[in-house]
N, C-alpha and C. Protein backbone atom coordinates (compact mmCIF):
# COMPACT_ATOMS: atom_id res chain seq x y z
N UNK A 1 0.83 -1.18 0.00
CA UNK A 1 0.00 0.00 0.00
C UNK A 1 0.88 1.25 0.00
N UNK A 2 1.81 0.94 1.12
CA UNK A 2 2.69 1.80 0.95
C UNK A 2 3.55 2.79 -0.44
N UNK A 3 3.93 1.78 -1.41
CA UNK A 3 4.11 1.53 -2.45
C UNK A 3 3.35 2.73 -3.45
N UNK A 4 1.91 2.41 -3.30
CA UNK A 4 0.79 3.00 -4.13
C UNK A 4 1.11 4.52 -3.97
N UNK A 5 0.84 4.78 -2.40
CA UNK A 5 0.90 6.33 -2.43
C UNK A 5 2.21 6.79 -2.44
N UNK A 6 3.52 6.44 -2.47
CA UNK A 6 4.51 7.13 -2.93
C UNK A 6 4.74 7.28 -4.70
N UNK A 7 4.43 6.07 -5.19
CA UNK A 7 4.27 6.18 -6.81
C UNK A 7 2.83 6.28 -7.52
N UNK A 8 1.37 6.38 -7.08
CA UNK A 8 0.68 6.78 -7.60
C UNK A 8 0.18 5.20 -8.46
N UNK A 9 1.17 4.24 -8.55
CA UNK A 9 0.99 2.78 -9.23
C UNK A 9 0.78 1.69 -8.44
N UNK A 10 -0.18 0.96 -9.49
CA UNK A 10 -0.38 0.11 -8.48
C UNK A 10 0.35 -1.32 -8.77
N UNK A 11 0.69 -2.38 -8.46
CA UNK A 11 1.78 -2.94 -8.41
C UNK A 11 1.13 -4.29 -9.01
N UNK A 12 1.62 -5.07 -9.66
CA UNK A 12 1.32 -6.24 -10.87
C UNK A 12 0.05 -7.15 -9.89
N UNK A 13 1.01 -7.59 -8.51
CA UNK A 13 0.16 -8.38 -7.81
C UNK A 13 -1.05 -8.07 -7.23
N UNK A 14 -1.18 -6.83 -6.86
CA UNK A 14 -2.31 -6.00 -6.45
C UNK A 14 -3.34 -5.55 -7.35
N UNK A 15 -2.99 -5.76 -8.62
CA UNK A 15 -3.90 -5.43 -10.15
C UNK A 15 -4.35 -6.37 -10.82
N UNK A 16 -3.93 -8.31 -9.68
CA UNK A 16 -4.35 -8.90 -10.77
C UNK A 16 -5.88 -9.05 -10.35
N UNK A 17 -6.27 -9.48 -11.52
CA UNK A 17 -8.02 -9.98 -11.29
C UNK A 17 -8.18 -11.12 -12.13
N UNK A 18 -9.00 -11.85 -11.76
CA UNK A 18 -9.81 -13.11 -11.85
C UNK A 18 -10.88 -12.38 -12.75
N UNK A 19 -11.49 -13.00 -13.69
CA UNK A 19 -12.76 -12.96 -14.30
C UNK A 19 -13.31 -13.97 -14.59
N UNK A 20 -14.86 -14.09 -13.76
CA UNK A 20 -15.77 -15.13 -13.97
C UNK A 20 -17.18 -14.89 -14.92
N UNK A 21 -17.47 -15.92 -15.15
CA UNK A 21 -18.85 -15.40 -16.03
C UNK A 21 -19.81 -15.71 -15.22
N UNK A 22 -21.00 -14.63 -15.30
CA UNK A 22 -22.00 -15.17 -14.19
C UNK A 22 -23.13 -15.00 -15.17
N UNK A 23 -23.78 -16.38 -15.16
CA UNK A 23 -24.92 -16.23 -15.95
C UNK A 23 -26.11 -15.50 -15.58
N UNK A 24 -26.81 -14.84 -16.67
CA UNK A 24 -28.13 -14.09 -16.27
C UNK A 24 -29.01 -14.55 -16.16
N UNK A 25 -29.14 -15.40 -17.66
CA UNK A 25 -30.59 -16.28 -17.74
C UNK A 25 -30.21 -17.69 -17.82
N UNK A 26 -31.08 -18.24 -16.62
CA UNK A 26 -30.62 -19.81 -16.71
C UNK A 26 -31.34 -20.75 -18.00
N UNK A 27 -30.33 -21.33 -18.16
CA UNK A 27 -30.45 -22.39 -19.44
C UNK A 27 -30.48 -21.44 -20.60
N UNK A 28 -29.22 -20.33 -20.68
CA UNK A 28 -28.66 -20.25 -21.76
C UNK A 28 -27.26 -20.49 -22.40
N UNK A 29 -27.33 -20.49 -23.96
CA UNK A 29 -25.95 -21.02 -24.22
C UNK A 29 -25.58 -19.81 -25.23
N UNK A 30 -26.07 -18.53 -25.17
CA UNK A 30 -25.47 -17.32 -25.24
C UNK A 30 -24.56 -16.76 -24.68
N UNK A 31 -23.01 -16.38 -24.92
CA UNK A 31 -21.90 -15.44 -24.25
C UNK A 31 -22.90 -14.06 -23.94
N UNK A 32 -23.75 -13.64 -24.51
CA UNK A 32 -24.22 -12.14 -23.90
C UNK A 32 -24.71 -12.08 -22.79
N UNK A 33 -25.52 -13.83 -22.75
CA UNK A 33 -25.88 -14.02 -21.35
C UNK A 33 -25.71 -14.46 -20.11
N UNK A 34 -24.04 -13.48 -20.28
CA UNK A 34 -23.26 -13.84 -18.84
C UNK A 34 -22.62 -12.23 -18.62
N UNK A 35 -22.82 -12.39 -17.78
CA UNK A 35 -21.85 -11.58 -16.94
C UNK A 35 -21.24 -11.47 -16.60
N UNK A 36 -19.52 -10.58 -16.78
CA UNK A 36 -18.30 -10.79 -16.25
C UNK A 36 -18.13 -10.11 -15.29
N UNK A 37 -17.61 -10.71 -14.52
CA UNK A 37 -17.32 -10.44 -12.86
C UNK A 37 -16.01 -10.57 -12.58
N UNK A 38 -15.41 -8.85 -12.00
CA UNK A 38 -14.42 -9.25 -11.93
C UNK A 38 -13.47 -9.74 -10.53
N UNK A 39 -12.95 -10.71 -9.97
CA UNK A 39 -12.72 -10.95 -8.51
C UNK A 39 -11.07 -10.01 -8.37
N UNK A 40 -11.35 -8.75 -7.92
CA UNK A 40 -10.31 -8.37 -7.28
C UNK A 40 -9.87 -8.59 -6.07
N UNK A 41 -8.52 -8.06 -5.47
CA UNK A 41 -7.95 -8.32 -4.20
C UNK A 41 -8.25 -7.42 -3.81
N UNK A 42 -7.96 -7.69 -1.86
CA UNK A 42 -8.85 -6.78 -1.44
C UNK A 42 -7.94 -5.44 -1.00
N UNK A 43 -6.29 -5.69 -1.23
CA UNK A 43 -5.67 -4.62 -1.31
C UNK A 43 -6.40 -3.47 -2.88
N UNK A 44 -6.73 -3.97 -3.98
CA UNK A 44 -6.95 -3.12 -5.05
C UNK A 44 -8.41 -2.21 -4.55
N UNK A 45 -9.31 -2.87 -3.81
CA UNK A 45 -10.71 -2.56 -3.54
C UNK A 45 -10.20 -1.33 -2.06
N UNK A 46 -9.35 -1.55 -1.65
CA UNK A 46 -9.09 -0.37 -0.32
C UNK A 46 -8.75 0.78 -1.26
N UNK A 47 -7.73 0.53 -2.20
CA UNK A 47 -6.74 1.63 -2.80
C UNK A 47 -8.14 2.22 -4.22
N UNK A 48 -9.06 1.64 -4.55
CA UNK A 48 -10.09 2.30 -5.26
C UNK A 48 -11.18 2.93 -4.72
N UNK A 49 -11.62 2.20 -2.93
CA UNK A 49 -12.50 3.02 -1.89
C UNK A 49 -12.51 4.40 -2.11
N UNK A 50 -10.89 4.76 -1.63
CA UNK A 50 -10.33 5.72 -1.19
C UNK A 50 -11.07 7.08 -1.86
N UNK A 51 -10.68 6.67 -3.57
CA UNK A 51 -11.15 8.14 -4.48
C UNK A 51 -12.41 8.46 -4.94
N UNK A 52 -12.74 6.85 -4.62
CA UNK A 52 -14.58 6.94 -4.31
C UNK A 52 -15.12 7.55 -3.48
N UNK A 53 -14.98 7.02 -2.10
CA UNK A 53 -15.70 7.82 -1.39
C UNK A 53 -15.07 9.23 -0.98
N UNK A 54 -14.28 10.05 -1.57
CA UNK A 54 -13.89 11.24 -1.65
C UNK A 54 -14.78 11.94 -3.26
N UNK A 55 -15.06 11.12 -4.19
CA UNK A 55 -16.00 11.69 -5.49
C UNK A 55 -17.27 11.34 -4.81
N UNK A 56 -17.68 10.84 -4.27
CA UNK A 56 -18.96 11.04 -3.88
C UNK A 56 -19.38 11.88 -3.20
N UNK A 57 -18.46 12.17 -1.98
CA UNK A 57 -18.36 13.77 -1.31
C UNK A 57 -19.04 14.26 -2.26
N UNK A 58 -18.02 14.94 -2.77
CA UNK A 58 -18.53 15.80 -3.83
C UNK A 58 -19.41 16.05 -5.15
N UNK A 59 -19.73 15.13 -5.30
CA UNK A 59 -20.40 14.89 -6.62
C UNK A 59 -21.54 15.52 -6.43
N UNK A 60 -22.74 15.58 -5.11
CA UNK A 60 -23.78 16.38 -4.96
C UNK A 60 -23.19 17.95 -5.71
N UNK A 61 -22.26 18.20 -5.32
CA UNK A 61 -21.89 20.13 -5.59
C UNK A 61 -21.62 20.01 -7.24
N UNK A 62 -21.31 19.04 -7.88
CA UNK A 62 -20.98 19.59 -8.94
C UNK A 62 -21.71 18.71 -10.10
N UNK A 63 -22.21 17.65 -9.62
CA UNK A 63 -23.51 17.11 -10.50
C UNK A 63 -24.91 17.63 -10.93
N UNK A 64 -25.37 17.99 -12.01
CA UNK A 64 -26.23 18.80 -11.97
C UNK A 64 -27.66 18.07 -11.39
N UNK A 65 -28.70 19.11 -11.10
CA UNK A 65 -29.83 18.31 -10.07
C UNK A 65 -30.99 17.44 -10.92
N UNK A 66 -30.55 17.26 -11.83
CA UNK A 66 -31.41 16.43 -12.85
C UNK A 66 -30.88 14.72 -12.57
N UNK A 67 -29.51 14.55 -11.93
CA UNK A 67 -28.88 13.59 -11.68
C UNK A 67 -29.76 12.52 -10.35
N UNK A 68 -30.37 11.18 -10.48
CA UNK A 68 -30.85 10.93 -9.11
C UNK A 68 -30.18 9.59 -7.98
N UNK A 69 -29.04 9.40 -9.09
CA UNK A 69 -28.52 8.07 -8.90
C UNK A 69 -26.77 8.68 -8.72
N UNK A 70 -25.82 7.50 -7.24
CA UNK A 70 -24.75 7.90 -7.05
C UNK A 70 -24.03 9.24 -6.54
N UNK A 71 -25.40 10.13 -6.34
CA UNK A 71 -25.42 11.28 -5.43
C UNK A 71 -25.70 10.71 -3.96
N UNK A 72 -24.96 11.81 -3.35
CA UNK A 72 -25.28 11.64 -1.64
C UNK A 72 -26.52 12.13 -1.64
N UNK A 73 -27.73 12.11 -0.48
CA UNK A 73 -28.53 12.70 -0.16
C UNK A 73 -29.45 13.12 -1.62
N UNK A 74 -29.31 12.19 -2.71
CA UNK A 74 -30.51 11.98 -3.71
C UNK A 74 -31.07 10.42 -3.96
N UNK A 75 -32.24 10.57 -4.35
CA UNK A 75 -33.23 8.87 -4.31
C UNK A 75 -33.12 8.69 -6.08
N UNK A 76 -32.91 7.76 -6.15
CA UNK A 76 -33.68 7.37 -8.00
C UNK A 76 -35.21 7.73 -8.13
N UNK A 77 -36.17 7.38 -6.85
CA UNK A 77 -37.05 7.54 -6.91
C UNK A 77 -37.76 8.37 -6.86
N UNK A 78 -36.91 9.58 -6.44
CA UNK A 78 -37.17 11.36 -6.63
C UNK A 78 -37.14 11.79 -8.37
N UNK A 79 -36.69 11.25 -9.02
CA UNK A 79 -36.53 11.58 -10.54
C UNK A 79 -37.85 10.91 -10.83
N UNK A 80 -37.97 9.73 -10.92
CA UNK A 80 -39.17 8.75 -11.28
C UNK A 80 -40.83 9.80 -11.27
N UNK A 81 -40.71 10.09 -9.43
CA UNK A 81 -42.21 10.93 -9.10
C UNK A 81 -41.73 12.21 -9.85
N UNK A 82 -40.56 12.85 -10.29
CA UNK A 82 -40.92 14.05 -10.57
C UNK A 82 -41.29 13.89 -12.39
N UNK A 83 -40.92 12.83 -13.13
CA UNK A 83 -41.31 12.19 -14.45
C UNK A 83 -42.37 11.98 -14.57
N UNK A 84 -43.12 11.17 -13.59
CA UNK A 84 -44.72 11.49 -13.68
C UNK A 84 -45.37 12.30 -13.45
N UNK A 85 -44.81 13.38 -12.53
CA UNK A 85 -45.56 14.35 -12.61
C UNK A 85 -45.83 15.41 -14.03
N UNK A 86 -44.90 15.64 -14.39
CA UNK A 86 -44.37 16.24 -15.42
C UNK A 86 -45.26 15.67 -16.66
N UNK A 87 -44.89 14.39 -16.93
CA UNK A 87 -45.77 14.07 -18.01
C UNK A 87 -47.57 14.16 -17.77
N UNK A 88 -48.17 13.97 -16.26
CA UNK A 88 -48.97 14.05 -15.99
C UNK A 88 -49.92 15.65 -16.18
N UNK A 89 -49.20 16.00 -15.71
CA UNK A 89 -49.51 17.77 -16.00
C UNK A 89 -49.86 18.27 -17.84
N UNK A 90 -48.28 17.10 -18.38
CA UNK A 90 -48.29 17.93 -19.57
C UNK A 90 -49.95 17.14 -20.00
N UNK A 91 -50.28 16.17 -19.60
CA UNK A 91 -51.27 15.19 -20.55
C UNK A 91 -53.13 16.19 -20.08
N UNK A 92 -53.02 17.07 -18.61
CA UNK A 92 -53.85 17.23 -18.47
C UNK A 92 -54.57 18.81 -18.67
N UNK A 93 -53.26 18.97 -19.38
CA UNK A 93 -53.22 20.68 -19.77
C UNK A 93 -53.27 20.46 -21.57
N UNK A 94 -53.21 19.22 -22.23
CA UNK A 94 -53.40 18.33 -23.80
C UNK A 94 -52.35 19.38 -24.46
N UNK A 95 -51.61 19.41 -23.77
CA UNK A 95 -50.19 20.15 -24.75
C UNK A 95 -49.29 18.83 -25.35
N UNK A 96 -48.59 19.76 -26.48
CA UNK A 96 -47.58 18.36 -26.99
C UNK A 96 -46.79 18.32 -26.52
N UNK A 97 -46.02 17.30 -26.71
CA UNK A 97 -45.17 16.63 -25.72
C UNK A 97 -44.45 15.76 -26.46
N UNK A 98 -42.83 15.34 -26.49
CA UNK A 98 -42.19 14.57 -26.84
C UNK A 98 -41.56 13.40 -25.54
N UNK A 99 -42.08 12.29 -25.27
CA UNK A 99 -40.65 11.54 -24.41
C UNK A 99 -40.00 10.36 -24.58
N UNK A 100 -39.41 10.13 -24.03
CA UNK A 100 -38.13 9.06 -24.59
C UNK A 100 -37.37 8.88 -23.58
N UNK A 101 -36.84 7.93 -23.55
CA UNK A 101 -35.78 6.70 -22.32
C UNK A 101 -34.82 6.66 -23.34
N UNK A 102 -33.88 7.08 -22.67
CA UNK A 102 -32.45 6.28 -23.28
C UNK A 102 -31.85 5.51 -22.39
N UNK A 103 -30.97 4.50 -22.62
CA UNK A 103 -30.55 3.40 -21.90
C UNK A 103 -29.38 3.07 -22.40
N UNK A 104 -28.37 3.76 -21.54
CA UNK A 104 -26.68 4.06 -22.59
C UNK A 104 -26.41 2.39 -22.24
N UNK A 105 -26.59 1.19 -22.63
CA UNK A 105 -26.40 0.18 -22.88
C UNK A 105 -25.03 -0.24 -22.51
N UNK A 106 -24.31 -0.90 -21.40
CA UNK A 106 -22.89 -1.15 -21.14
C UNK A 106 -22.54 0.20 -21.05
N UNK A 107 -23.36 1.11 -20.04
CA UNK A 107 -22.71 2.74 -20.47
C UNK A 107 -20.94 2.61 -20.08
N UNK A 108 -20.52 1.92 -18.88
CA UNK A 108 -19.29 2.34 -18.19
C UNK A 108 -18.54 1.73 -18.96
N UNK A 109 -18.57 0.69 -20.49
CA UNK A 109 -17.74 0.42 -21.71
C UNK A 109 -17.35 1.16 -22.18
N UNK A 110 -18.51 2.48 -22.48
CA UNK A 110 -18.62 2.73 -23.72
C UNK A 110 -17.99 4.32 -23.66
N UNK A 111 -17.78 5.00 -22.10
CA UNK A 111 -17.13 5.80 -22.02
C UNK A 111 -16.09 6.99 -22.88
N UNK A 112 -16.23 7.72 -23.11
CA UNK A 112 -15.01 8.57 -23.73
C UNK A 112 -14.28 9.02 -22.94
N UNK A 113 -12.80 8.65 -23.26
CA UNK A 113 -12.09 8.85 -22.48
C UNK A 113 -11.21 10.30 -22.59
N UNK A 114 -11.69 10.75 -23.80
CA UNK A 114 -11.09 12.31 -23.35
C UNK A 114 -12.49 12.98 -23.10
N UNK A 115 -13.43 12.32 -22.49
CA UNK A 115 -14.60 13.29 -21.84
C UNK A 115 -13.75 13.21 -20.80
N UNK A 116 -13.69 11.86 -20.13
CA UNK A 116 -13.12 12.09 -18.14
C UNK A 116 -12.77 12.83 -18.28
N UNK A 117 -11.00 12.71 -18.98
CA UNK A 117 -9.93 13.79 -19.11
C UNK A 117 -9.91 15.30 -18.42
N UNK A 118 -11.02 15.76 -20.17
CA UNK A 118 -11.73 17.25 -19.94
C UNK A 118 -12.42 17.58 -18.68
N UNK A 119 -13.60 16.71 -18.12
CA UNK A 119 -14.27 16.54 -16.43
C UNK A 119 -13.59 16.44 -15.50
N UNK A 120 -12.15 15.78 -15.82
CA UNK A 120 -11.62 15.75 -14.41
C UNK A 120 -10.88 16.57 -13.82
N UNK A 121 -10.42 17.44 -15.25
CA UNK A 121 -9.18 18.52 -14.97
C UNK A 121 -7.87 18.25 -14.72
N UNK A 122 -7.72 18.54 -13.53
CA UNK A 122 -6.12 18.14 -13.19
C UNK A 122 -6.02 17.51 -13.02
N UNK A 123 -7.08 15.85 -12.11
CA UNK A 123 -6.68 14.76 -11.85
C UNK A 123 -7.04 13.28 -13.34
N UNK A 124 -5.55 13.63 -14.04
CA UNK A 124 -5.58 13.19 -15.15
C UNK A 124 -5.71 11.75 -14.94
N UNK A 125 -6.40 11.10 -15.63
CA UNK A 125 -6.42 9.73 -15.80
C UNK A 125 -5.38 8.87 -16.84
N UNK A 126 -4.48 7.56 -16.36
CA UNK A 126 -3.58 7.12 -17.23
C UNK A 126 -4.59 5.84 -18.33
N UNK A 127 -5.36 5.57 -17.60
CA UNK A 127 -6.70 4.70 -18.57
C UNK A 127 -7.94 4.37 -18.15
N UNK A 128 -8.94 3.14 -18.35
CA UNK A 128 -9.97 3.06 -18.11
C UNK A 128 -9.83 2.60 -16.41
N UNK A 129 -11.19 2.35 -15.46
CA UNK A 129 -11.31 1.22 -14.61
C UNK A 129 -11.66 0.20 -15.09
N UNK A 130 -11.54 -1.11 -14.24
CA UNK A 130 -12.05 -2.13 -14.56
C UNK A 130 -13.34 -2.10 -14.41
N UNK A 131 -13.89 -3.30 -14.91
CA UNK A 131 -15.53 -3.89 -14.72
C UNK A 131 -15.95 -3.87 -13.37
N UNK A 132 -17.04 -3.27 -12.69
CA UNK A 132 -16.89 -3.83 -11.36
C UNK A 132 -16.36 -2.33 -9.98
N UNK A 133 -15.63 -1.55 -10.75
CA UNK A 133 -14.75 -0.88 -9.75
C UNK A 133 -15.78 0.47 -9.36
N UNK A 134 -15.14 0.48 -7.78
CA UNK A 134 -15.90 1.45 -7.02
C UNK A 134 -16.65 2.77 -7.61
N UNK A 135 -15.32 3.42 -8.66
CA UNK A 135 -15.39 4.40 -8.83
C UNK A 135 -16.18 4.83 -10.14
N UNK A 136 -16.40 3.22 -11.07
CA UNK A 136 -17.22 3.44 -12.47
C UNK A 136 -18.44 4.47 -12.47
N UNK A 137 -19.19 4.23 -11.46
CA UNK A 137 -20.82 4.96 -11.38
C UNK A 137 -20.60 6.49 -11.32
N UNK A 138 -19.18 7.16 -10.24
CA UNK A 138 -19.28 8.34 -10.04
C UNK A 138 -18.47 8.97 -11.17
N UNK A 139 -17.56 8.11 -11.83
CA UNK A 139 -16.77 8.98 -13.25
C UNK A 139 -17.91 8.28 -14.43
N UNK A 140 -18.73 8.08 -14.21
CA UNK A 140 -19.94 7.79 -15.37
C UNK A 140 -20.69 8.86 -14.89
N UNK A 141 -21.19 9.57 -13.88
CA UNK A 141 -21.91 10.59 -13.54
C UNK A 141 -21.25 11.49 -13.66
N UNK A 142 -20.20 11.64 -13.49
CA UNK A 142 -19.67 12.69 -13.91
C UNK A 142 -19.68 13.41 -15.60
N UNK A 143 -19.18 12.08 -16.41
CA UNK A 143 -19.58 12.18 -18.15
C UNK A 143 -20.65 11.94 -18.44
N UNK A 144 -21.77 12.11 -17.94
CA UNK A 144 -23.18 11.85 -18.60
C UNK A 144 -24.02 13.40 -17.95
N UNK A 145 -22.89 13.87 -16.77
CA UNK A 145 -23.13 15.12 -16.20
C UNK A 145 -23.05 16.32 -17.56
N UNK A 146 -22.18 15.92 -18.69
CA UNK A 146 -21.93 17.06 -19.90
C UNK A 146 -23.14 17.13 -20.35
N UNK A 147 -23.98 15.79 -20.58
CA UNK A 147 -25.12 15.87 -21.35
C UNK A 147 -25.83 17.04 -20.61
N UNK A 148 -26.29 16.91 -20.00
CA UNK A 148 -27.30 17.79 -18.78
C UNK A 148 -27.00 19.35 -19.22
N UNK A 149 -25.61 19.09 -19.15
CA UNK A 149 -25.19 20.96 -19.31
C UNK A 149 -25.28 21.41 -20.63
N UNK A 150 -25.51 20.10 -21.31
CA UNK A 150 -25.66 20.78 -23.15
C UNK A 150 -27.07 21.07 -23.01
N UNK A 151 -27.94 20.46 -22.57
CA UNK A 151 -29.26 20.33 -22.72
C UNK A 151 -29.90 21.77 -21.84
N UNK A 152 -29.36 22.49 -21.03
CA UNK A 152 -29.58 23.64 -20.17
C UNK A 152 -29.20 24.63 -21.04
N UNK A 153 -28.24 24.48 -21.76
CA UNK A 153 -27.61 25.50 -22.76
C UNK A 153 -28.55 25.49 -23.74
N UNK A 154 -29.07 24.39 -24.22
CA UNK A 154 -29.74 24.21 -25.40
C UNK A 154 -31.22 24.94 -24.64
N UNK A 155 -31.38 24.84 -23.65
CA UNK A 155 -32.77 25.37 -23.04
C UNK A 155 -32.32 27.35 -23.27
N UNK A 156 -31.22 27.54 -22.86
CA UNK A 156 -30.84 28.84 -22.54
C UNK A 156 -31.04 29.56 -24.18
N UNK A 157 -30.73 29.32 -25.06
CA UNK A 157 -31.08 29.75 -26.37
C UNK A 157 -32.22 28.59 -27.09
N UNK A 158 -33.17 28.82 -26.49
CA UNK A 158 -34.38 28.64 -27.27
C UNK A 158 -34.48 27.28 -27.93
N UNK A 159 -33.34 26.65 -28.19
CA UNK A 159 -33.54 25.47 -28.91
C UNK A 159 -34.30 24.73 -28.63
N UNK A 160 -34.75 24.22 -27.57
CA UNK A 160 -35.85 23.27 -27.14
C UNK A 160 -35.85 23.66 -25.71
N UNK A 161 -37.42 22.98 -25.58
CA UNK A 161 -38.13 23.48 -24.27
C UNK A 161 -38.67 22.21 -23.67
N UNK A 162 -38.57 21.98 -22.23
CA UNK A 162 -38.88 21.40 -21.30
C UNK A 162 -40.42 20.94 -20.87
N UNK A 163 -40.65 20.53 -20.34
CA UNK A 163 -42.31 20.03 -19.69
C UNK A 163 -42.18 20.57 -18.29
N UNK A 164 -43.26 21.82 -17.93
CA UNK A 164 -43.59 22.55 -16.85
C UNK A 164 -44.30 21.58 -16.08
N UNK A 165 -43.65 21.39 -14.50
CA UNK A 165 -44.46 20.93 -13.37
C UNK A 165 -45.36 22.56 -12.95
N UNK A 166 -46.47 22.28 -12.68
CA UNK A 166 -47.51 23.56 -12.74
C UNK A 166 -47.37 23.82 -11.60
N UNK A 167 -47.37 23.38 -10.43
CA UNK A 167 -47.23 23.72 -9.30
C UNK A 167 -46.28 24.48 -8.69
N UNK A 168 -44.85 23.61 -8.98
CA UNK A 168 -43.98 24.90 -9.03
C UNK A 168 -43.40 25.29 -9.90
N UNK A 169 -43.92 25.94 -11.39
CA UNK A 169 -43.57 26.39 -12.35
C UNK A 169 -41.91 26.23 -12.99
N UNK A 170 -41.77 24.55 -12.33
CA UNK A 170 -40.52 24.54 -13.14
C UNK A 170 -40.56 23.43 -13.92
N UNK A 171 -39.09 24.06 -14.93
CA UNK A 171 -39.12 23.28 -16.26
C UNK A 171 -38.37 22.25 -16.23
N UNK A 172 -38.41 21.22 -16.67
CA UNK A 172 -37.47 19.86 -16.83
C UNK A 172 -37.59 19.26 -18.21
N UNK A 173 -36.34 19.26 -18.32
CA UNK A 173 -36.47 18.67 -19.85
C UNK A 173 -35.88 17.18 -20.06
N UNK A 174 -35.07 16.84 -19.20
CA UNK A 174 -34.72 15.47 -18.70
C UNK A 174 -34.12 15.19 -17.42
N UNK A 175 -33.94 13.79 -17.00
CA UNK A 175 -34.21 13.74 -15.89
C UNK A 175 -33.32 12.11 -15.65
N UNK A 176 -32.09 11.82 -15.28
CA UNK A 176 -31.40 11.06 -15.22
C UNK A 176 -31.02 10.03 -13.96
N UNK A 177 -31.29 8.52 -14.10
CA UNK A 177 -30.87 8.09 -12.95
C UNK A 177 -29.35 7.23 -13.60
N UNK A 178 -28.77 6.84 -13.05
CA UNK A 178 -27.69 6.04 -13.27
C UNK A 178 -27.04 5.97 -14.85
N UNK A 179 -27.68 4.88 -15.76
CA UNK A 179 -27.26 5.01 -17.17
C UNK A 179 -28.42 5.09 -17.89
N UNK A 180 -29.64 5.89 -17.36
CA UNK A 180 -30.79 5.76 -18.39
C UNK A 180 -31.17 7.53 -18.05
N UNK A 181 -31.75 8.03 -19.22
CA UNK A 181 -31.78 9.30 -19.13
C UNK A 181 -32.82 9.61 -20.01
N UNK A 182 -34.43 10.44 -19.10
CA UNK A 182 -36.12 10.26 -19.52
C UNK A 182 -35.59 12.02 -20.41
N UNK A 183 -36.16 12.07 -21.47
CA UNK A 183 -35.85 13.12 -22.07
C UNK A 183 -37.46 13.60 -21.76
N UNK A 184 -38.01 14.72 -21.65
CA UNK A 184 -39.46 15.33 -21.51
C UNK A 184 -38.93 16.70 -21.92
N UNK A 185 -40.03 16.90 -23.31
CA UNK A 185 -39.84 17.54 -24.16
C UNK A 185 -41.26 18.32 -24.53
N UNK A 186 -41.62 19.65 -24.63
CA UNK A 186 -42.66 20.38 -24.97
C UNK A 186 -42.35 20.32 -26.40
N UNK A 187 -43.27 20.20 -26.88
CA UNK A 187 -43.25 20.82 -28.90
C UNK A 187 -44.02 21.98 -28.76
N UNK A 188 -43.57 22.95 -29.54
CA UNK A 188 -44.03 24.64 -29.61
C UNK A 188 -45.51 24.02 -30.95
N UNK A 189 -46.36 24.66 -31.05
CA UNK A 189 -47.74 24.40 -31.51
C UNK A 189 -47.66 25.42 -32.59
């Protein structure tokens, strides 16, 4: 351990991992329908804790509030009720309306890695995490955090408009838990 924090590396034996397949659906003879699992040591899982639970700190302050998943002190299920509301309102006021689920599919694969980069600033990254690792969910919230800020920008010049909760006259135009992200969309008439 010692090791780690004077060089920042982590050391061959401490990096190795085991990968098992864990099936999803029983009685299949599909590779898609397994799951790789990866068995790390439990020196690698202390030394990945660490920058986890220091990004989670923070991730409330700099995640935007459309985010409901991998935040401190937010529910998934706070996004969900505020999605129905939203669409509920829009259906009873018979305005148009666009919505849609996206479901970034293997999102923490599929990553860009000069998004982290750019998100992380100074704390440069030398490559991906593994499958499995502490820290995938909060540097995936973090790059799915850009979307959010394009989509506020895109609100800020007119480009598209949001679905008003009536009650408290605010706008949401999507609304994100983990790797799936409800787009709610007004169409101008």
């Amino acid at each position: 351990m010692e090791d780690f924090y004077n060089s920042g590396i982590i050391n061959a034996v401490t990096n190795e991992t085991l990968i098992c397949l864990i099936l999803k659906k029983k009685d299949s003879v599909k590779l898609k329908d397994y799951r790789p699992k990866s068995l790390v040591t439990s020196l690698y899982k202390a030394v990945s804790k660490v920058p986890a639970t220091r990004l989670k700190e923070v991730l409330g302050e700099t995640t935007h509030a459309n985010q409901g998943a991998f935040v401190k002190n937010r529910q998934i299920l706070d996004v969900v009720l505020v999605a129905n509301e939203a669409v509920q309102d829009a259906m009873k006021l018979n305005k148009s309306r666009l919505v849609f689920k996206i479901d970034f599919d293997h999102a923490y694969d599929h990553v860009e890695w000069r998004v982290v980069d750019d998100v992380m600033g100074k704390f440069k990254t030398t490559r991906g995490v593994r499958q499995g690792d502490l820290l995938s969910p909060f540097l995936f919230s973090l790059v799915i955090d850009v979307l959010s800020r394009l989509m506020e920008k895109a609100q800020e010049y007119n480009l598209l408009h949001g679905l008003f909760i009536r009650r408290d006259k605010v706008e949401v135009s999507h609304l994100q838990f983990a790797d799936d992200t409800i787009f709610l969309l007004g169409v101008k008439e």
